[in-house]
Protein backbone atom coordinates (compact mmCIF):
# COMPACT_ATOMS: atom_id res chain seq x y z
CA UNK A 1 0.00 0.00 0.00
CA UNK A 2 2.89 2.43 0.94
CA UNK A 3 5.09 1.61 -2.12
CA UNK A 4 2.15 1.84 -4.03
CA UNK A 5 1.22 5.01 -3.41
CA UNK A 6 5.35 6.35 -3.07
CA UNK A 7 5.39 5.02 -6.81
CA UNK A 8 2.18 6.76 -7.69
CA UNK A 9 3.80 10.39 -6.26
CA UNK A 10 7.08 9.74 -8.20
CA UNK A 11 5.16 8.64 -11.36
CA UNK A 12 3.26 12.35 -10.78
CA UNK A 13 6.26 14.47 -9.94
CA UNK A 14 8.24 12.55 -12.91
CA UNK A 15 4.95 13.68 -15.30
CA UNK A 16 5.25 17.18 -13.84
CA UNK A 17 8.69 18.03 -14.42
CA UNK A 18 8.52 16.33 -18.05
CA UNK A 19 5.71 18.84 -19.06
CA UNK A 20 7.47 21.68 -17.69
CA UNK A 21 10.48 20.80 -19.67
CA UNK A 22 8.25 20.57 -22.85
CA UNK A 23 6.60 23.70 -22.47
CA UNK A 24 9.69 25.30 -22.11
CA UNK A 25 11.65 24.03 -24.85
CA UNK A 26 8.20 23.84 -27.05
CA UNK A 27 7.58 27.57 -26.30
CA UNK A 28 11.23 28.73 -26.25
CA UNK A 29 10.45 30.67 -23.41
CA UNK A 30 13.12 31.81 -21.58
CA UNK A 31 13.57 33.19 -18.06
CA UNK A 32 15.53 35.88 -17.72
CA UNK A 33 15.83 37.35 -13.66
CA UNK A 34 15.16 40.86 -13.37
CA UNK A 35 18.81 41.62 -11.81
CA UNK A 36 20.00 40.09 -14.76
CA UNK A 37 19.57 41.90 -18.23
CA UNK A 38 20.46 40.78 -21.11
CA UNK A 39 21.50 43.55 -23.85
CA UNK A 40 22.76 43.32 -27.05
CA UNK A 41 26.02 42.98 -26.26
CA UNK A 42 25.81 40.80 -24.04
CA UNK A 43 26.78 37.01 -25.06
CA UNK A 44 25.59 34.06 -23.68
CA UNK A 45 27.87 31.20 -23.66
CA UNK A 46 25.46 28.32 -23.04
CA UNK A 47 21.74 27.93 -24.52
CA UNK A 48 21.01 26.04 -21.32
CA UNK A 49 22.00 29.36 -19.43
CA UNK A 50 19.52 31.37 -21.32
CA UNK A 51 16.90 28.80 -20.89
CA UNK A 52 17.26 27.50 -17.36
CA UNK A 53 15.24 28.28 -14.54
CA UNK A 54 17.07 30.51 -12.09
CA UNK A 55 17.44 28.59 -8.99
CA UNK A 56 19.74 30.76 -7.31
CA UNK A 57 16.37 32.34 -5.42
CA UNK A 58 16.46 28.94 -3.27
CA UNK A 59 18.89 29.77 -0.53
CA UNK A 60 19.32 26.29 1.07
CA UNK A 61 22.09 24.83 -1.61
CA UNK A 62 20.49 20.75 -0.96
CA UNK A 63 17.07 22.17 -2.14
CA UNK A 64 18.64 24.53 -5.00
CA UNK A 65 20.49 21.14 -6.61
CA UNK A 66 17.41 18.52 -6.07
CA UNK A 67 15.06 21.08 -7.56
CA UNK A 68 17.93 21.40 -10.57
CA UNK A 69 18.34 17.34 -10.82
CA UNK A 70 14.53 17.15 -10.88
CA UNK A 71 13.99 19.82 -13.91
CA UNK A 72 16.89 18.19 -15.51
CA UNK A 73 15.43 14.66 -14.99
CA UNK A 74 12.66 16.09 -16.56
CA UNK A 75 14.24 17.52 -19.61
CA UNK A 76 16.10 14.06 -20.22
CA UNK A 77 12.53 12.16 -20.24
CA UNK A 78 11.62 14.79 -22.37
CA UNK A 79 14.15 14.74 -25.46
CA UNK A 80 14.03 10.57 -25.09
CA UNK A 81 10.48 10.77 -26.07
CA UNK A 82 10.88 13.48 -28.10
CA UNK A 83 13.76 11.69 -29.93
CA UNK A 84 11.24 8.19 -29.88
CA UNK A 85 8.53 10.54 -31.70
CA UNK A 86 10.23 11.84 -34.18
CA UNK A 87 11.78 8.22 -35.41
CA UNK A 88 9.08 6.13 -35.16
CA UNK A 89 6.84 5.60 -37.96
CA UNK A 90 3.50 5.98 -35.85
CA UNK A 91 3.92 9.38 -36.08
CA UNK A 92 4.01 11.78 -38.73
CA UNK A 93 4.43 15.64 -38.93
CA UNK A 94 1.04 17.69 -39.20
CA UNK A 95 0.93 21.00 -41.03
CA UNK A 96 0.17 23.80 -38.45
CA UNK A 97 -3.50 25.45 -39.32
């Protein structure tokens, strides 16, 4: 009954953190903190930087990296099925209305 239900919450959170990493790459929103503004001279190094949430709000450092391995986790599930989609021959590419 206990596992069951501890299964059932990671199943949820796992589901969760994989639809917040596809709106955000699907979207291309990016999150930019207000004491950080980004000109046009500024360069960004990384796309990940430009795209990442900023977790540097969370002031205890062992919540700041599980919250970071748990979007990331996310964003691996994410391109995998992403990756599956595009591959498989169940699925093919719709013309946007």
């Amino acid at each position: 009954m206990v596992l069951g239900r501890l299964a059932h919450y990671a199943i949820d959170a796992l589901l969760l953190s994989t639809v917040v990493a596809g709106v955000k790459q699907s979207t291309g929103f990016a999150y930019v903190p207000f004491r950080f503004i980004i000109t046009s001279t500024t360069q960004i190094s990384s796309p990940s930087l430009m795209y990442s949430p900023d977790t540097e709000f969370i002031s205890n450092p062992t919540i700041r990296s599980l919250t970071e391995q748990y979007l990331g986790f996310g964003e691996t599930v994410f391109n995998v099925l992403q990756g599956t989609v595009v591959t498989s021959p169940y699925f093919k590419r719709s013309e946007r209305q």
